[in-house]
C-alpha atoms as a PDB file:
ATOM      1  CA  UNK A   1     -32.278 -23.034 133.560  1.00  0.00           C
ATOM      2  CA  UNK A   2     -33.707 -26.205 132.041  1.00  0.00           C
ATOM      3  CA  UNK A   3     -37.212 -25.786 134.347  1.00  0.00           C
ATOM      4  CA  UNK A   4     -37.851 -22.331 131.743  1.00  0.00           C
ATOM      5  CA  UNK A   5     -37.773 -24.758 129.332  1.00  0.00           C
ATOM      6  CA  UNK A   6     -39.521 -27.530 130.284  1.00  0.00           C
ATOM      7  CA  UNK A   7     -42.574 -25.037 132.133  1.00  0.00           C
ATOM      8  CA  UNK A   8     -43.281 -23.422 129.372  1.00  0.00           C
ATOM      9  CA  UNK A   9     -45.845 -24.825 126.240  1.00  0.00           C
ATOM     10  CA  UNK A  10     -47.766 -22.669 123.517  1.00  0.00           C
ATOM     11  CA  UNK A  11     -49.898 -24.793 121.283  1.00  0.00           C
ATOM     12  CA  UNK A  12     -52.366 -23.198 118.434  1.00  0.00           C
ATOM     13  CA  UNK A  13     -54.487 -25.473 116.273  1.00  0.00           C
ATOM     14  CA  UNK A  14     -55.665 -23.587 112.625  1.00  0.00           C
ATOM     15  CA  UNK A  15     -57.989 -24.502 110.407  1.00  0.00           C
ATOM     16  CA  UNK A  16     -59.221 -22.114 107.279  1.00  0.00           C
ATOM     17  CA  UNK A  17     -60.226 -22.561 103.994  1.00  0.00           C
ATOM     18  CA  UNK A  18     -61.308 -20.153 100.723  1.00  0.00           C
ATOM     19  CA  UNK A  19     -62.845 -20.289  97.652  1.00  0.00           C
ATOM     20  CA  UNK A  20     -64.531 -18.033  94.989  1.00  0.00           C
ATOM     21  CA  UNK A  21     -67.368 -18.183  92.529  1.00  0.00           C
ATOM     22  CA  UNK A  22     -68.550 -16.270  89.689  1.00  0.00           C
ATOM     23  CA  UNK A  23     -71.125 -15.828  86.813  1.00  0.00           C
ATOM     24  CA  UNK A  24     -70.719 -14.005  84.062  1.00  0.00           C
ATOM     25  CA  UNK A  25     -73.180 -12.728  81.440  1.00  0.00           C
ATOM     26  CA  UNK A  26     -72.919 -11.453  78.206  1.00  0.00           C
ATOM     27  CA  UNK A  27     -75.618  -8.732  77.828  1.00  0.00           C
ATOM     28  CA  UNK A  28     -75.055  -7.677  74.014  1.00  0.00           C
ATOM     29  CA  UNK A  29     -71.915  -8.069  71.869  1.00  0.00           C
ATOM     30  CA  UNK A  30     -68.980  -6.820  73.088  1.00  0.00           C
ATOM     31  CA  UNK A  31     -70.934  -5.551  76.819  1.00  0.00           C
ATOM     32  CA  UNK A  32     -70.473  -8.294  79.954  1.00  0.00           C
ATOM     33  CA  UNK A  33     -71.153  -8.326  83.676  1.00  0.00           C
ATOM     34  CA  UNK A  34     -69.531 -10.514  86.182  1.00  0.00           C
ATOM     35  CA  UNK A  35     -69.867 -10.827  89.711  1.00  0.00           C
ATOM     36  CA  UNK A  36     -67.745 -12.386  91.809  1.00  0.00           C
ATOM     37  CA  UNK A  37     -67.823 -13.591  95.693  1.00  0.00           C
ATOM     38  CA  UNK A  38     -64.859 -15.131  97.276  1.00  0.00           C
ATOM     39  CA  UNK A  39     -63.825 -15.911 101.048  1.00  0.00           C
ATOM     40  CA  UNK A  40     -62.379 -17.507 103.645  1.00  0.00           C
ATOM     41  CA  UNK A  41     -63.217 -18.742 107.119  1.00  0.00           C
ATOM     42  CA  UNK A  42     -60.430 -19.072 109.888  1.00  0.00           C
ATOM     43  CA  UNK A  43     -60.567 -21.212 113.491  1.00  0.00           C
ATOM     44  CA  UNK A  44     -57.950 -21.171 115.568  1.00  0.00           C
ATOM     45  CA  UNK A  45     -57.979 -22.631 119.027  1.00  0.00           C
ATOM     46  CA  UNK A  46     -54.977 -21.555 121.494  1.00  0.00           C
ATOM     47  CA  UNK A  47     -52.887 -22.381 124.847  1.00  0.00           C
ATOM     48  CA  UNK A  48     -50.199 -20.967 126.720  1.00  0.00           C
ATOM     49  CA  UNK A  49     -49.261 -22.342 129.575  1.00  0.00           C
ATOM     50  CA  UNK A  50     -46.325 -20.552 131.959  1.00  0.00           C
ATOM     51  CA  UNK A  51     -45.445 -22.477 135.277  1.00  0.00           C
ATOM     52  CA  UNK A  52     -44.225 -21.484 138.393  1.00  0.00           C
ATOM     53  CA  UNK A  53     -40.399 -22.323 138.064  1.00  0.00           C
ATOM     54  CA  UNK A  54     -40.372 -20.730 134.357  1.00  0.00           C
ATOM     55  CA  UNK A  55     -39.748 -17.250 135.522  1.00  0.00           C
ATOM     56  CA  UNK A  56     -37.486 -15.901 138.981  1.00  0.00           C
ATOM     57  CA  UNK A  57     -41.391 -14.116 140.068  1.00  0.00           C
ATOM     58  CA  UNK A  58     -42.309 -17.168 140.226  1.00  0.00           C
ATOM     59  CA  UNK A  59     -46.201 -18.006 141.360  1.00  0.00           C
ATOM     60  CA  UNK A  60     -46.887 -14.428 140.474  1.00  0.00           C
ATOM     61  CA  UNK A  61     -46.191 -14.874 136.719  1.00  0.00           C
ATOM     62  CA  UNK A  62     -47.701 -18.276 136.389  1.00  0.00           C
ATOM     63  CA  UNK A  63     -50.444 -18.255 133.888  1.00  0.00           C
ATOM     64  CA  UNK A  64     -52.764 -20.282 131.623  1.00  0.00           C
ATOM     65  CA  UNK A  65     -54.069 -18.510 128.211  1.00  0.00           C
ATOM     66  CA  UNK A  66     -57.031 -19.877 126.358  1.00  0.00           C
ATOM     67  CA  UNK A  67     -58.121 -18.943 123.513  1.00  0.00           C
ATOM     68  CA  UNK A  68     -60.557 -19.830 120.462  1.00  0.00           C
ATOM     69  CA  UNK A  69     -60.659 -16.877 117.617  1.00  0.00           C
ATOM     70  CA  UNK A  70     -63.280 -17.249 114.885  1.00  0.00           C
ATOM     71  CA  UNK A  71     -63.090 -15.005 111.408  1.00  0.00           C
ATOM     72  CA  UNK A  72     -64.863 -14.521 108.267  1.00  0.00           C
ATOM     73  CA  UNK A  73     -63.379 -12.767 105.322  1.00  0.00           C
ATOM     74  CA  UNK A  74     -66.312 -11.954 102.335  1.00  0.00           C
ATOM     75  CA  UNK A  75     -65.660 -10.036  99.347  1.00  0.00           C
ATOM     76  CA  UNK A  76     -68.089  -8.953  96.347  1.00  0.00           C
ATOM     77  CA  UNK A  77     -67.166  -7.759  93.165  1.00  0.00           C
ATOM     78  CA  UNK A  78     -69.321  -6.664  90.464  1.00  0.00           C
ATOM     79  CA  UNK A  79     -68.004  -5.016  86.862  1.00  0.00           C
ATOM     80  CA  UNK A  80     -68.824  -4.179  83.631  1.00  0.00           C
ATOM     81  CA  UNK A  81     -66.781  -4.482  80.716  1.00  0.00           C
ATOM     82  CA  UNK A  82     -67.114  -3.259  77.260  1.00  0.00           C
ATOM     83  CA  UNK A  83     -64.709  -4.419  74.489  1.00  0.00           C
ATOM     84  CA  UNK A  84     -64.907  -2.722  70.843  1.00  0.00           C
ATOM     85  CA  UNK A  85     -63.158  -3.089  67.665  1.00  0.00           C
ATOM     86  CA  UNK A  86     -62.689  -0.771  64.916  1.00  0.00           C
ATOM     87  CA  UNK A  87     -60.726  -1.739  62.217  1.00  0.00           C
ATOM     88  CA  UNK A  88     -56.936  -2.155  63.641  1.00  0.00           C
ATOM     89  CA  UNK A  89     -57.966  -0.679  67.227  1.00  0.00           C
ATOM     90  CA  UNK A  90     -58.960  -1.799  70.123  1.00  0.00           C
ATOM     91  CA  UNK A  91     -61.206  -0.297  72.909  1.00  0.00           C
ATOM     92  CA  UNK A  92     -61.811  -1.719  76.322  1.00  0.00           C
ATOM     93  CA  UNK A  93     -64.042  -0.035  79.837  1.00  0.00           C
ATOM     94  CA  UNK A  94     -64.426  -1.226  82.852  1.00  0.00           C
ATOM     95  CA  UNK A  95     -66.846   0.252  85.455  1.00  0.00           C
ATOM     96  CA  UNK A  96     -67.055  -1.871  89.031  1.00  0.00           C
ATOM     97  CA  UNK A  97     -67.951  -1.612  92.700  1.00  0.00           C
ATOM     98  CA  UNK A  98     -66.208  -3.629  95.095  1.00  0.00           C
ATOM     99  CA  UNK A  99     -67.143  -4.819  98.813  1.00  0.00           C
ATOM    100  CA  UNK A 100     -65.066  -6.390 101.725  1.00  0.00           C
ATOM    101  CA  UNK A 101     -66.278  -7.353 104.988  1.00  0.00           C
ATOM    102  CA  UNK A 102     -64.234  -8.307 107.834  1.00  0.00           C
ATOM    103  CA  UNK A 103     -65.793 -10.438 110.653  1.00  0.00           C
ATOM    104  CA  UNK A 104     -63.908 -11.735 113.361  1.00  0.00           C
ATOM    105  CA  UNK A 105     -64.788 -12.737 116.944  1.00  0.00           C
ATOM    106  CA  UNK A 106     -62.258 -13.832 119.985  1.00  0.00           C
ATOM    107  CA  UNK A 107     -64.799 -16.164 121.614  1.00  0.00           C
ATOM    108  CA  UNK A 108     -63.087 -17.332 124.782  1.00  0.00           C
ATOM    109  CA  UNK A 109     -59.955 -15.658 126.385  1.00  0.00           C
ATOM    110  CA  UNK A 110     -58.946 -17.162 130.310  1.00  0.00           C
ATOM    111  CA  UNK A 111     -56.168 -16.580 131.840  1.00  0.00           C
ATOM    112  CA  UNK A 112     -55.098 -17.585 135.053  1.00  0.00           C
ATOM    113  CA  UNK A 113     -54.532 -14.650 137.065  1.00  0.00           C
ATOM    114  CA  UNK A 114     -58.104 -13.853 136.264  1.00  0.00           C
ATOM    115  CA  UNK A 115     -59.208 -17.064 137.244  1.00  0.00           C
ATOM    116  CA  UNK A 116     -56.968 -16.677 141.114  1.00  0.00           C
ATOM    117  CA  UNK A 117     -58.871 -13.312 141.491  1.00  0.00           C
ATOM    118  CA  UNK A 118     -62.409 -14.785 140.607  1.00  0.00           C
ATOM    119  CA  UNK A 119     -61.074 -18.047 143.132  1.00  0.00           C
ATOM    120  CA  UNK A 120     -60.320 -15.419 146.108  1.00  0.00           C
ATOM    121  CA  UNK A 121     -63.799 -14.345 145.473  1.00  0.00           C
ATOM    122  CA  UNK A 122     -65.518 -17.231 145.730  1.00  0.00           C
ATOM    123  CA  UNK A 123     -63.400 -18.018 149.271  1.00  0.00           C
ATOM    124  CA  UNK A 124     -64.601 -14.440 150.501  1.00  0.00           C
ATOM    125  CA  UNK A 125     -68.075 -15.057 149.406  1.00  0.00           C
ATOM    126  CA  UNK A 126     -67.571 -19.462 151.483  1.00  0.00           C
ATOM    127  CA  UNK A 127     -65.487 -17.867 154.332  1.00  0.00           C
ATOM    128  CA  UNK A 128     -68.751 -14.862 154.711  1.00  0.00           C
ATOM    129  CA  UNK A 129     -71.496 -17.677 154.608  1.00  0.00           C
ATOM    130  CA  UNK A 130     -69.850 -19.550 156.953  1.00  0.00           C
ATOM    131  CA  UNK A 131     -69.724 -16.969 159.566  1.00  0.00           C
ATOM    132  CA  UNK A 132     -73.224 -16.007 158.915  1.00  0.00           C
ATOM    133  CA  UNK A 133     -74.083 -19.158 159.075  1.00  0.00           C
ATOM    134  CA  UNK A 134     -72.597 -20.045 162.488  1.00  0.00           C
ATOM    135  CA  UNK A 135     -73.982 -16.426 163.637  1.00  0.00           C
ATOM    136  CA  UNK A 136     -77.529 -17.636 162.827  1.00  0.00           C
ATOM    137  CA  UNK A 137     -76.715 -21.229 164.560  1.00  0.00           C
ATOM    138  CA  UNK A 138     -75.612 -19.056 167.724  1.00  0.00           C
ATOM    139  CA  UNK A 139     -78.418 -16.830 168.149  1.00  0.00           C
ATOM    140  CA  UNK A 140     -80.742 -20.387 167.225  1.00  0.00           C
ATOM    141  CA  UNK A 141     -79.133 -22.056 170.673  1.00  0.00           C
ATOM    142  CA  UNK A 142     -79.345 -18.794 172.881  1.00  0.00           C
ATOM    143  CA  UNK A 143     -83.092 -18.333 171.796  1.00  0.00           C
ATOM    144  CA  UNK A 144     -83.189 -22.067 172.541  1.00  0.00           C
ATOM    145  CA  UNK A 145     -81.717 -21.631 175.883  1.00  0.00           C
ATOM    146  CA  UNK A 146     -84.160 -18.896 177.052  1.00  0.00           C
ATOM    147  CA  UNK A 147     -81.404 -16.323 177.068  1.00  0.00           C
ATOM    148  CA  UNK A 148     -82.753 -13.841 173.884  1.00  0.00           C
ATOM    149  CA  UNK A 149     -83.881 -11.933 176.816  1.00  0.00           C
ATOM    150  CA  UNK A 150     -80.093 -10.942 177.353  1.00  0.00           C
ATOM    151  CA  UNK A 151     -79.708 -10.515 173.969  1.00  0.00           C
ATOM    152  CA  UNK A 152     -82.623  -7.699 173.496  1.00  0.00           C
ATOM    153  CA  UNK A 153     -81.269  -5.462 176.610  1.00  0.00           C
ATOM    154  CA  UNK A 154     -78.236  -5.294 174.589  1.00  0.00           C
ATOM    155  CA  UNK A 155     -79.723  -4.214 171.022  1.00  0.00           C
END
């Protein structure tokens, strides 16, 4: 019981920040326009790390997760408002557009069973060399040893 405790670790590391801006004009009395930009950028950098004694499969549900995950959150808006007074009343309009944009981007993501797959194919692809390689060493000595002649009757 204590070994799916101890075999197991998740770790994430965040960073973001934000701010916003603005400028405002007045264009005659009582008219104004602002615009307005504001955001915030994320980073967050993961791990997840699952031995072999932290579940009863075993080696088959051992895995490693890496990840890094970048966003960017922008948004614009832009307004105009118009204030009046006449006499004890009071008017007010506002006419705006808003924008939002959404940007985020997963920039690494390994896990472990991916990287056992990509392992047994890069032993296929050794183990395949190899035998081509001592194939070509073979044929090298009987060509050597004046026997390609029993060789070509065969092909």
């Amino acid at each position: 019981p204590a070994a799916k405790v101890q075999e197991r670790y998740r770790y994430e590391d965040r960073f973001k920040t934000f701010g916003s801006t603005y400028l405002q004009f007045k264009i005659i009395e009582g008219l104004k326009f602002k615009t307005v930009l504001s955001g915030d950028y994320q980073v967050t950098d993961g791990s997840r790390w699952q031995g072999v004694e932290a579940h009863r499969n075993g080696a088959s549900n051992a895995q490693l997760d890496l990840s890094t995950f970048n966003g960017i959150h922008l948004v614009n808006e832009n307004y105009f408002s118009y204030d009046k007074e006449i006499g004890d009343h009071e008017f007010n309009a506002v006419l705006g557009v808003s924008a939002e944009k959404w940007q985020d981007k997963m920039i690494g993501r390994l896990k472990a069973s991916q990287m056992v797959r990509q392992v047994h194919l890069i032993h296929l692809v050794m183990v395949l060399s190899l035998i081509m390689t001592a194939m070509i060493l073979v044929l090298k000595l009987l060509v050597l040893n004046g026997q390609w002649v029993l060789l070509q009757e065969f092909t």
